[in-house]
N, C-alpha and C. Protein backbone atom coordinates (compact mmCIF):
# COMPACT_ATOMS: atom_id res chain seq x y z
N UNK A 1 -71.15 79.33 25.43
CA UNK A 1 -69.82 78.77 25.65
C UNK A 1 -69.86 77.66 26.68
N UNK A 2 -70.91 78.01 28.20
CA UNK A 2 -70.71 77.08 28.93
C UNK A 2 -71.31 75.68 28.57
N UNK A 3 -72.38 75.90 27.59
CA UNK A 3 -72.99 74.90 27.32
C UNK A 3 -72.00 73.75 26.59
N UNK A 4 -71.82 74.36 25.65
CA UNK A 4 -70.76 73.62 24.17
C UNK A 4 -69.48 73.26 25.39
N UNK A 5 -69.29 73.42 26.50
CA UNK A 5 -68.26 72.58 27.47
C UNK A 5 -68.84 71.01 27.57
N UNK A 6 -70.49 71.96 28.33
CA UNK A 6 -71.54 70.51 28.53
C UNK A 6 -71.38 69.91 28.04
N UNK A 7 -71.88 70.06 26.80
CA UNK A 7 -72.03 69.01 25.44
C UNK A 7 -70.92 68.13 25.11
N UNK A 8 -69.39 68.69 25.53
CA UNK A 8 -68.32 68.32 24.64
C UNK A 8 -67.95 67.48 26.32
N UNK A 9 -68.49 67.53 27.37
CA UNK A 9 -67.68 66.94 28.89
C UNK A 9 -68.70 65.22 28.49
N UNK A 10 -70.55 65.76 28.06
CA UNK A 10 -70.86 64.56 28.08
C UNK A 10 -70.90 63.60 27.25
N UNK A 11 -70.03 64.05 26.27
CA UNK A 11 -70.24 63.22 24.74
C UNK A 11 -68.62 62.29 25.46
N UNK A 12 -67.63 62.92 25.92
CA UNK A 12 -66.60 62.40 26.19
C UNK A 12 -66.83 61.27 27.29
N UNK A 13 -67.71 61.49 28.34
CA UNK A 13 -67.82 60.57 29.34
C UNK A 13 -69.07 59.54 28.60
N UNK A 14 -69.76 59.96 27.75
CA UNK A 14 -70.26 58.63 26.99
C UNK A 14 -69.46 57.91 25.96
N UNK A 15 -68.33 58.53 25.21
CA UNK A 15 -67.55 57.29 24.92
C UNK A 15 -66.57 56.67 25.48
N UNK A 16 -66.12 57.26 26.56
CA UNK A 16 -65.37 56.66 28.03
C UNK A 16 -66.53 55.42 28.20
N UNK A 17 -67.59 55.46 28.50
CA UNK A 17 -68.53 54.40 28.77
C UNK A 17 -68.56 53.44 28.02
N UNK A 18 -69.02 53.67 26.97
CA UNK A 18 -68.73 52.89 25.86
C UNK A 18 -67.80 51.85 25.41
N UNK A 19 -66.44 52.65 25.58
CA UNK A 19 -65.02 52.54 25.32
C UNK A 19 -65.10 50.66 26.78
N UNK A 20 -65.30 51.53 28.02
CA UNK A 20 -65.09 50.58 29.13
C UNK A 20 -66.30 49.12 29.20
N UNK A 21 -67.14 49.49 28.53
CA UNK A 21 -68.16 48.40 28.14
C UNK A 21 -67.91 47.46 27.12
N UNK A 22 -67.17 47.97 26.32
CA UNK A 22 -66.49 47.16 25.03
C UNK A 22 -65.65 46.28 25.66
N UNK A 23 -64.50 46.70 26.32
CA UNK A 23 -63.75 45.52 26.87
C UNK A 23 -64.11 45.23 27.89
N UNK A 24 -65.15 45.78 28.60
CA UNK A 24 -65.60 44.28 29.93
C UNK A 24 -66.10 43.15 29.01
N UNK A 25 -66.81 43.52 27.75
CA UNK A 25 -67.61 42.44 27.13
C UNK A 25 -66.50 41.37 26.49
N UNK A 26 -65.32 42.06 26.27
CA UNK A 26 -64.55 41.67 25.51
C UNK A 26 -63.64 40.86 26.50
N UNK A 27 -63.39 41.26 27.74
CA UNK A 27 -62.88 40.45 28.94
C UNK A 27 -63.60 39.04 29.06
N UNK A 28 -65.14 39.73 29.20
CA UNK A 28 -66.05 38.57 29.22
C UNK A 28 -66.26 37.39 28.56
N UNK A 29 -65.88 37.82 26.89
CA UNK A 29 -66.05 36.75 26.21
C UNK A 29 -64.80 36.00 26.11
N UNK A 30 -63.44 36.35 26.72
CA UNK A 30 -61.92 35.92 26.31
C UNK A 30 -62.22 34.83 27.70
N UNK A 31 -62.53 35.45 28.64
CA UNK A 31 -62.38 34.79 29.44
C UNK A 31 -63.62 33.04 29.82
N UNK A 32 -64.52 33.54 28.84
CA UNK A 32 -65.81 32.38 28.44
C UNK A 32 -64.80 31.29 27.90
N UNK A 33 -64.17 31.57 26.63
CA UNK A 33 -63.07 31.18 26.05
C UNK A 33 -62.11 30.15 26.85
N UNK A 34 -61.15 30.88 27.75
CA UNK A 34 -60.52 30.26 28.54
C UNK A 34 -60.99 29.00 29.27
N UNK A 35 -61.98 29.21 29.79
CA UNK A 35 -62.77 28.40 30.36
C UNK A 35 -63.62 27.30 29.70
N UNK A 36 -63.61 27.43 28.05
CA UNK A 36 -64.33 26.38 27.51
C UNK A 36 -63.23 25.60 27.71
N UNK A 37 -61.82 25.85 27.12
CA UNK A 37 -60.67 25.47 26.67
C UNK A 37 -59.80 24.72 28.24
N UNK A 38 -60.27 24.93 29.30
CA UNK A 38 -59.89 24.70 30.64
C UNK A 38 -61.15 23.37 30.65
N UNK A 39 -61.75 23.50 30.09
CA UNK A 39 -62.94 22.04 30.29
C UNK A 39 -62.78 20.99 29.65
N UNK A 40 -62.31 21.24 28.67
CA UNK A 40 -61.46 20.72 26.77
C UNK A 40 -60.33 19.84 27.48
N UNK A 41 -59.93 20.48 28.08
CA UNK A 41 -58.32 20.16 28.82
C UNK A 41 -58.51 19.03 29.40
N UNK A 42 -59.66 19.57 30.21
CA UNK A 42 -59.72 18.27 31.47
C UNK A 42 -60.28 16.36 30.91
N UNK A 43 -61.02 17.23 29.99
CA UNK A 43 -61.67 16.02 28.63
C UNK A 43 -60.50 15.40 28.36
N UNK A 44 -59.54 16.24 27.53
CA UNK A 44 -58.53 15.10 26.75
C UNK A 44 -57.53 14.20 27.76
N UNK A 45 -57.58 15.04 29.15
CA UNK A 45 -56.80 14.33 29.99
C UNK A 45 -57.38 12.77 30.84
N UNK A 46 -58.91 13.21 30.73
CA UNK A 46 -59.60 11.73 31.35
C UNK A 46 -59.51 10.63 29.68
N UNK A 47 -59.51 11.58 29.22
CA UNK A 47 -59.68 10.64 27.40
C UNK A 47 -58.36 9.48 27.64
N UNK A 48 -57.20 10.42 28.28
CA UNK A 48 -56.01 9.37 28.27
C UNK A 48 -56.10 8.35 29.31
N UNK A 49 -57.48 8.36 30.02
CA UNK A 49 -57.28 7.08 30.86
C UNK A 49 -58.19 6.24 30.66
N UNK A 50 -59.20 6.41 29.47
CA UNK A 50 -60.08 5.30 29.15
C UNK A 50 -59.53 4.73 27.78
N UNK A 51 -58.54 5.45 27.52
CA UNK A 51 -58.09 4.57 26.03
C UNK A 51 -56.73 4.00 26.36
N UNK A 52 -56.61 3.09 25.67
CA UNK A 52 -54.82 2.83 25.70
C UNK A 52 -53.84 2.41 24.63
N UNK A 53 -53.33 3.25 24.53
CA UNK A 53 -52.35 3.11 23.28
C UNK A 53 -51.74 1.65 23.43
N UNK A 54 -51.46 0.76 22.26
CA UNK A 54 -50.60 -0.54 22.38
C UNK A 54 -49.44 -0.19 22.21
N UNK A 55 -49.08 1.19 21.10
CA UNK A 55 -48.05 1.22 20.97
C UNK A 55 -47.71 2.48 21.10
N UNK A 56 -46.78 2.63 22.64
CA UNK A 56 -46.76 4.11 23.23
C UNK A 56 -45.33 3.97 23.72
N UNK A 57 -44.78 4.59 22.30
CA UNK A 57 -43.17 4.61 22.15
C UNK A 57 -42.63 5.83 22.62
N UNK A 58 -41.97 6.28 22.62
CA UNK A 58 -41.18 7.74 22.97
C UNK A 58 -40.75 8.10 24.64
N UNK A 59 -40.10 9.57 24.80
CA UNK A 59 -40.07 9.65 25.90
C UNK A 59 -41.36 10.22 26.86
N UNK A 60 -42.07 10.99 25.56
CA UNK A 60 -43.51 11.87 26.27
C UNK A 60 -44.47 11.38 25.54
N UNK A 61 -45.78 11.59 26.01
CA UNK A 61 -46.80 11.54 25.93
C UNK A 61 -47.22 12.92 24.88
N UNK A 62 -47.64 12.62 23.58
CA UNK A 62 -47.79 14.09 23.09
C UNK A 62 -49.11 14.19 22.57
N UNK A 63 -49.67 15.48 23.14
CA UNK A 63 -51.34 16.14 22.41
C UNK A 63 -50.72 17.13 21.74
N UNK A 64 -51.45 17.02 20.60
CA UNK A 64 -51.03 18.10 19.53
C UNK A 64 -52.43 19.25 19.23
N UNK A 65 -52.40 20.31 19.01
CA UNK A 65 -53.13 21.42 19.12
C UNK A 65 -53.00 21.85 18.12
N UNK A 66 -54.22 22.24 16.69
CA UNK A 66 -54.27 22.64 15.54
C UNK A 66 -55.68 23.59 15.73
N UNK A 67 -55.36 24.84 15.39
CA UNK A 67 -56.23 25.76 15.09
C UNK A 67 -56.82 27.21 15.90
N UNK A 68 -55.68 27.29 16.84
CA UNK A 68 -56.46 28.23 17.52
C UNK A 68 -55.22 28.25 19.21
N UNK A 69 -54.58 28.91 19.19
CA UNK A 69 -53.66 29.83 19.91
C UNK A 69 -54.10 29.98 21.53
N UNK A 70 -55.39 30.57 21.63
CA UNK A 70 -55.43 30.67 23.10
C UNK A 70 -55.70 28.97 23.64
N UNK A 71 -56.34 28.28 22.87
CA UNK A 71 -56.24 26.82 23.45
C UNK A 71 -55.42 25.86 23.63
N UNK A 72 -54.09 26.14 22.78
CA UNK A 72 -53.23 25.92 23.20
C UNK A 72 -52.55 25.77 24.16
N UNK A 73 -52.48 27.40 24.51
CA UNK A 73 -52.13 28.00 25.74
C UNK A 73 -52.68 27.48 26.73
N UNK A 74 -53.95 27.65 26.78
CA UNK A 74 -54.86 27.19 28.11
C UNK A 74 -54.42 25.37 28.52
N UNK A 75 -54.63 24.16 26.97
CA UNK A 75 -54.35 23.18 26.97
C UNK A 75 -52.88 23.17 28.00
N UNK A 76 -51.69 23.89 27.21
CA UNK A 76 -50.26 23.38 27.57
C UNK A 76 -50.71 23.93 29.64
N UNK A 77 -51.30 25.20 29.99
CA UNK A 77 -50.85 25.50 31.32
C UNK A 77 -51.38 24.57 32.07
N UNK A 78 -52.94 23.80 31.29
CA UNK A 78 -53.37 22.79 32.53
C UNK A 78 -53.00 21.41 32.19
N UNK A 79 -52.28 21.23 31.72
CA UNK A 79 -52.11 19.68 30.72
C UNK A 79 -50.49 19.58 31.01
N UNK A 80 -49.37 20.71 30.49
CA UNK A 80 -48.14 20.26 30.96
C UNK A 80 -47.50 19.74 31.84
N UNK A 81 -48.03 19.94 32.94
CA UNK A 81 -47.18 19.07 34.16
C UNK A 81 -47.70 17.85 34.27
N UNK A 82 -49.15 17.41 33.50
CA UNK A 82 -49.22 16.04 33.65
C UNK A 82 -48.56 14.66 33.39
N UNK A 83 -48.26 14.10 34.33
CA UNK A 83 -47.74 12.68 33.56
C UNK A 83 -49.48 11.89 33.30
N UNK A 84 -48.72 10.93 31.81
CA UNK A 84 -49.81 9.92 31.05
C UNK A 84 -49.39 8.62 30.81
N UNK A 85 -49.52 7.71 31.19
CA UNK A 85 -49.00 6.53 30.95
C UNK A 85 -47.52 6.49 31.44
N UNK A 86 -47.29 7.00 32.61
CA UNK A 86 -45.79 7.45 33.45
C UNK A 86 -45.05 7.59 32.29
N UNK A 87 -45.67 8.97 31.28
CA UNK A 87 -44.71 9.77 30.70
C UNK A 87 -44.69 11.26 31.17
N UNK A 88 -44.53 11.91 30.59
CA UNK A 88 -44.67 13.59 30.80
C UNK A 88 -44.96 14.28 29.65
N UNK A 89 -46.28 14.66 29.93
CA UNK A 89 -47.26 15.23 28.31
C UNK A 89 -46.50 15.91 28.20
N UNK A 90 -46.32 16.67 26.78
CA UNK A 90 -45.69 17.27 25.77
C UNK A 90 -46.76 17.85 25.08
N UNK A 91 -47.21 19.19 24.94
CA UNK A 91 -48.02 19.94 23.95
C UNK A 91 -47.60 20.44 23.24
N UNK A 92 -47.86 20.29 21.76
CA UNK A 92 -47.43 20.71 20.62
C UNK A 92 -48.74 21.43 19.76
N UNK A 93 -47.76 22.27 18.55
CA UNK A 93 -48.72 23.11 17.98
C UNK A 93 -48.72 22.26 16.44
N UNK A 94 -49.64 21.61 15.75
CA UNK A 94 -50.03 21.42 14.84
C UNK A 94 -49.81 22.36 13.46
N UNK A 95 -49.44 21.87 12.60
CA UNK A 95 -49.46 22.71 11.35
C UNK A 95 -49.79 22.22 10.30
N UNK A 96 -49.18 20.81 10.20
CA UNK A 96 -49.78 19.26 9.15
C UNK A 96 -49.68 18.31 9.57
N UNK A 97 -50.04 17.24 8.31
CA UNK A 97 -50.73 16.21 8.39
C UNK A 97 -49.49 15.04 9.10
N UNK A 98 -48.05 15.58 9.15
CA UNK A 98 -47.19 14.27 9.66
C UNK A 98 -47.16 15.02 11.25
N UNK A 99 -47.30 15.83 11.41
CA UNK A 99 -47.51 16.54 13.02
C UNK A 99 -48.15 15.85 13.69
N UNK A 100 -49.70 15.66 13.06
CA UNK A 100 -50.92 14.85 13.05
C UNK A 100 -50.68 13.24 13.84
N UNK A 101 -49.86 12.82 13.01
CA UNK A 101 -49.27 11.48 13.12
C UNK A 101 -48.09 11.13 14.12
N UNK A 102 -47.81 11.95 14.74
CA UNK A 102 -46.43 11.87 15.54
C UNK A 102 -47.35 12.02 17.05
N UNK A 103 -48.01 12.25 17.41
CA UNK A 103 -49.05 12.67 18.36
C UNK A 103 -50.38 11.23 19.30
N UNK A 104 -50.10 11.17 20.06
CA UNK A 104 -51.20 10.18 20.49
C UNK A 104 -52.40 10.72 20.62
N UNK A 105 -52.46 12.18 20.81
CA UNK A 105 -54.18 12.97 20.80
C UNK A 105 -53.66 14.41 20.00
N UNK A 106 -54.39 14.23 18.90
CA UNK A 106 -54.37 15.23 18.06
C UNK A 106 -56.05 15.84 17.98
N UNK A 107 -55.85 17.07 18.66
CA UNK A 107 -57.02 17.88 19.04
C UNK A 107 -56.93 19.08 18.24
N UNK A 108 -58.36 18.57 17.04
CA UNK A 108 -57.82 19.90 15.62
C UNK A 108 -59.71 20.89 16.60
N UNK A 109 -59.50 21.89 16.25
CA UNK A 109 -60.09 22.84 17.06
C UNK A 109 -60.87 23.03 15.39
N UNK A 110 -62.04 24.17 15.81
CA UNK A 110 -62.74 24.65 15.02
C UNK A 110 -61.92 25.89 14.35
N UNK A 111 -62.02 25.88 12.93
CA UNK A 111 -61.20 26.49 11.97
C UNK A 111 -61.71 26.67 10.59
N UNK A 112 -60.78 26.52 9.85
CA UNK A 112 -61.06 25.87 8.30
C UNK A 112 -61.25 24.62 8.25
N UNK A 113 -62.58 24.41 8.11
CA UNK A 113 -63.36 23.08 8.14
C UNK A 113 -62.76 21.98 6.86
N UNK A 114 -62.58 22.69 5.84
CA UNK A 114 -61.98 22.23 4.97
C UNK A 114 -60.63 21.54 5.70
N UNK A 115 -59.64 22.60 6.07
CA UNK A 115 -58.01 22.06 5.95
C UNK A 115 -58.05 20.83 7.40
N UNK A 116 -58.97 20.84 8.24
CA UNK A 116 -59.17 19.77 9.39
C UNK A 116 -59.55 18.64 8.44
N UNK A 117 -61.13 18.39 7.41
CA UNK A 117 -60.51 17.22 6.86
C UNK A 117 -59.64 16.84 6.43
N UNK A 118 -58.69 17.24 5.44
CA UNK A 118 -57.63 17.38 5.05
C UNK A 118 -56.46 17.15 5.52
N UNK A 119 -56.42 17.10 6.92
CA UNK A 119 -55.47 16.56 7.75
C UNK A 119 -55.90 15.38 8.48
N UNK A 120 -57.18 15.32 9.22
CA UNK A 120 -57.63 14.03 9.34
C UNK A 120 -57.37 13.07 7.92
N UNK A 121 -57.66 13.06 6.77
CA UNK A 121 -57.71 12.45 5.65
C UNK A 121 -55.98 11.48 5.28
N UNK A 122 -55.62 13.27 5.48
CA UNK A 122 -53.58 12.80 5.11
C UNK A 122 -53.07 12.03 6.55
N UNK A 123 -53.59 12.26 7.49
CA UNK A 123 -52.43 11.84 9.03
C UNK A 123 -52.55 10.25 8.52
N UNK A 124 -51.36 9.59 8.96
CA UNK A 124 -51.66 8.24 9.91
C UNK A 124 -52.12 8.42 10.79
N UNK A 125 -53.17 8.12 11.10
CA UNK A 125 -54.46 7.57 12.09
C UNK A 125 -53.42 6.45 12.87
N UNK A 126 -52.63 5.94 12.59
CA UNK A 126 -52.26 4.83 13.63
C UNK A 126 -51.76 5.17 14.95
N UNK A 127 -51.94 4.98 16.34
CA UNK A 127 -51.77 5.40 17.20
C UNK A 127 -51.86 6.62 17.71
N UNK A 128 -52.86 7.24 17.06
CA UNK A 128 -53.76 8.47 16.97
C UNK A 128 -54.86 8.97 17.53
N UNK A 129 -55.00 9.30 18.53
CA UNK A 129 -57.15 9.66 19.30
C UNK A 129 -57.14 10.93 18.14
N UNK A 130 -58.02 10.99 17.00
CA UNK A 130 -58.04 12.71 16.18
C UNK A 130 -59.56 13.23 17.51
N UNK A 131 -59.38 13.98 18.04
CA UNK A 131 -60.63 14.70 18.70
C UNK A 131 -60.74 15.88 18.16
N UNK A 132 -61.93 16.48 17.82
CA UNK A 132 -62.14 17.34 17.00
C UNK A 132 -63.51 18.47 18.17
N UNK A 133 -63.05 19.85 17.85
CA UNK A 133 -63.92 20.45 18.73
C UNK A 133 -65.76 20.41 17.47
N UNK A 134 -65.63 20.51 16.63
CA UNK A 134 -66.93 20.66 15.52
C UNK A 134 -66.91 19.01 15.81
N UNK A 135 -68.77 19.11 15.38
CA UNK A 135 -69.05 18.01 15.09
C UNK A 135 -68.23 17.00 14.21
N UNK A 136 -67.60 16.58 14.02
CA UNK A 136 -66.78 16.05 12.55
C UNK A 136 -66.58 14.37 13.10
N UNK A 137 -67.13 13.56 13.68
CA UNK A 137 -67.34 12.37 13.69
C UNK A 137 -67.04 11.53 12.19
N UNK A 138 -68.31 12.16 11.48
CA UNK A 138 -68.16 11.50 9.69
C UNK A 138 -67.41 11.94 8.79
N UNK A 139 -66.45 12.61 9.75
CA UNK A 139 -65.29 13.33 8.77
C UNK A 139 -64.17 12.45 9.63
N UNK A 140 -64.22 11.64 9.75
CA UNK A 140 -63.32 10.95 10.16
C UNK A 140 -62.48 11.25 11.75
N UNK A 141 -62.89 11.98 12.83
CA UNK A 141 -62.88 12.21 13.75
C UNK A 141 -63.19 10.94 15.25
N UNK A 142 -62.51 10.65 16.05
CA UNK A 142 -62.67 9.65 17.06
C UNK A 142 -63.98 10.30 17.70
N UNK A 143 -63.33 10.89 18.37
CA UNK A 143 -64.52 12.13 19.59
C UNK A 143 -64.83 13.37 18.93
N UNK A 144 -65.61 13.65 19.03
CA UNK A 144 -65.87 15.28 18.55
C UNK A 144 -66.57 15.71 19.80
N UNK A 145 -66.37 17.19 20.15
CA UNK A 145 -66.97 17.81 21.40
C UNK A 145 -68.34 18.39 21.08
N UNK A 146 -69.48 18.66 21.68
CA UNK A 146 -70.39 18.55 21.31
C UNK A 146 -71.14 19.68 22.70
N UNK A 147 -72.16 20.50 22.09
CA UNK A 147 -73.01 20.94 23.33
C UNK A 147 -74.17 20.46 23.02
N UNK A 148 -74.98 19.56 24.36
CA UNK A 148 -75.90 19.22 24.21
C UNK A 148 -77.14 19.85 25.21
N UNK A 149 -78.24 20.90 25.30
CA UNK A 149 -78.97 21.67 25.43
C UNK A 149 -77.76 22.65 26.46
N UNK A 150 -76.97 23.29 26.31
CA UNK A 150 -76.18 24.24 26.67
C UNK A 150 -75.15 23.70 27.41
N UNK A 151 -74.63 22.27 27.34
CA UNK A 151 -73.63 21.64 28.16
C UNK A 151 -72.72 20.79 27.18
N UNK A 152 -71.38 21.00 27.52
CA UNK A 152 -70.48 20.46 26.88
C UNK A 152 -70.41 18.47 27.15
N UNK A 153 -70.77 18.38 25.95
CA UNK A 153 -70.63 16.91 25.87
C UNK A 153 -69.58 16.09 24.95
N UNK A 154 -69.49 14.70 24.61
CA UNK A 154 -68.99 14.34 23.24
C UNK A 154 -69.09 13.41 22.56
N UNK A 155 -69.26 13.43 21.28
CA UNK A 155 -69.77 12.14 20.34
C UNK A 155 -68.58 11.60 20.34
N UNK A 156 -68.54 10.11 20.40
CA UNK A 156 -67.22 8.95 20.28
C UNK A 156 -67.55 7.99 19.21
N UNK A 157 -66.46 7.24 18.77
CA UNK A 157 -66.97 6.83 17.32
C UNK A 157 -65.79 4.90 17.70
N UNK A 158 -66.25 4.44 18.50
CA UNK A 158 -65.49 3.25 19.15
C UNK A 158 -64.93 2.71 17.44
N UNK A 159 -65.40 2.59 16.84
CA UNK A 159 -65.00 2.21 15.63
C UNK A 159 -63.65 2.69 14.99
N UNK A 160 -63.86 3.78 15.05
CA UNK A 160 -62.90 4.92 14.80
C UNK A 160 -61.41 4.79 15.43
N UNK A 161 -62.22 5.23 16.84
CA UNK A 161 -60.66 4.55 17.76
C UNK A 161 -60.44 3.24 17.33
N UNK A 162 -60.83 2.16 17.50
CA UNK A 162 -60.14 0.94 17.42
C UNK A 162 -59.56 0.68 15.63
N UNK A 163 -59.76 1.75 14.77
CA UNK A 163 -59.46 1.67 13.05
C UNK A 163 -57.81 2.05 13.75
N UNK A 164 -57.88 2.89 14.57
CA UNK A 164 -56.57 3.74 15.17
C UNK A 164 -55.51 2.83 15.95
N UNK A 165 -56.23 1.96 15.75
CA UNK A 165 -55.20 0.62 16.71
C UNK A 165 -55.02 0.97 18.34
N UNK A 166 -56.65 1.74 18.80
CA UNK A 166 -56.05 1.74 20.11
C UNK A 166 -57.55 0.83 20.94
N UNK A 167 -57.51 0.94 21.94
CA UNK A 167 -58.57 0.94 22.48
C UNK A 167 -58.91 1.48 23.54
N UNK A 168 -60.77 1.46 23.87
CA UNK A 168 -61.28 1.84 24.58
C UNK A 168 -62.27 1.21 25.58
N UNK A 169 -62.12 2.20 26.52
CA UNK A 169 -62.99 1.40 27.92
C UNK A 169 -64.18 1.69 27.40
N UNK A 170 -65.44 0.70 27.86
CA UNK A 170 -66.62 1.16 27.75
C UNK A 170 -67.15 1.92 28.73
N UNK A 171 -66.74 2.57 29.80
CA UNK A 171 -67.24 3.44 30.57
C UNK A 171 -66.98 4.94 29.65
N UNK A 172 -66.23 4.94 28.94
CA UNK A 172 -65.88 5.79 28.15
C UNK A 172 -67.32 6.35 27.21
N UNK A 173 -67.42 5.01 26.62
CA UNK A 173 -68.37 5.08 25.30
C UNK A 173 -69.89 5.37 25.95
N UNK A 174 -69.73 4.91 27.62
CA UNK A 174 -71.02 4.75 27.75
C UNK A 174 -71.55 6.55 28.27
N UNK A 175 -70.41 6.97 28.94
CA UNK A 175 -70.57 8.60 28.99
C UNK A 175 -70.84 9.56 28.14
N UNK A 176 -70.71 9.22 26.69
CA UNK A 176 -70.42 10.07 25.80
C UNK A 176 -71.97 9.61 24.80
N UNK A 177 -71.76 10.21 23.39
CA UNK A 177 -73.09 9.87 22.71
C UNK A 177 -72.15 8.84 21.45
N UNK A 178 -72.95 7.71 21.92
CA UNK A 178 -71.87 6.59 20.90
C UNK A 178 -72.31 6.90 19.66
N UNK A 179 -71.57 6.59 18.11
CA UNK A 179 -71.98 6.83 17.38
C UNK A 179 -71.72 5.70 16.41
């Protein structure tokens, strides 16, 4: 009897263990997450000072966010209070291709690889940065984010931007991997 206690006290405190190892890992990786998406942030916000829109109508400054919820989040908490071109960014959530187009940085995240061309393809591109977290440069993408031997980098496509009617600094192009 006392044993079958044993047995049944240490099987319980090994899936207590278990149980608490699962979500540290799971803490661990949400919070890896956060922090890519907190680096992402800081990217699209220097992005708005080496490019310049000609034609930057409205009352805000708007980045639009397609594909993925916690980056959003992370984008709008470190990105909302910024002013851009003495406007006041505006983060929005992406769904299609005229969303796409209403947006001066439309940042489509890794997803359905398919429905990102597909919206790069349909948007007006005009007055548009498309930054894309996947490689997707030849999918019609300005910047795409990129890790290069375990460090976040990004391919720029000067061509691209300037098809977009905007332009760019070359300190820009010269940081990044021109393409």
């Amino acid at each position: 009897m006392k044993s079958r206690v044993v047995t049944r006290f240490r099987l319980n405190i090994t899936i207590i263990a278990a149980v608490v190892m699962v979500a540290a890992s799971a803490n661990v990786a949400f919070s890896q997450q956060n922090n890519r998406y907190r680096i992402q942030s800081l990217f699209l916000y220097n992005f708005t000072k080496h490019v310049k829109w000609e034609e930057n109508t409205g009352e805000t400054f708007t980045i639009g966010i397609y594909g993925n919820s916690l980056a959003f989040a992370e984008i709008k908490k470190n990105l909302g209070t910024k002013i851009v071109w003495g406007k006041n960014v505006n983060i929005i959530e992406i769904s299609s291709a005229p969303e796409v187009s209403q947006c001066h940085i439309a940042y489509l995240l890794k997803s359905n690889k398919k429905k990102i061309v597909d919206l790069i393809s349909e948007a007006d591109k005009e007055n548009t940065l498309i930054v894309t977290e996947d490689d997707m440069v030849d999918d019609g993408a300005a910047i795409s984010f990129v890790f290069v031997q375990s460090k976040m980098n990004f391919k720029i496509s000067k061509e691209k931007i300037e098809q977009a009617g905007l332009k760019v600094s070359s300190s820009l192009i010269s940081i990044g991997i021109s393409v």
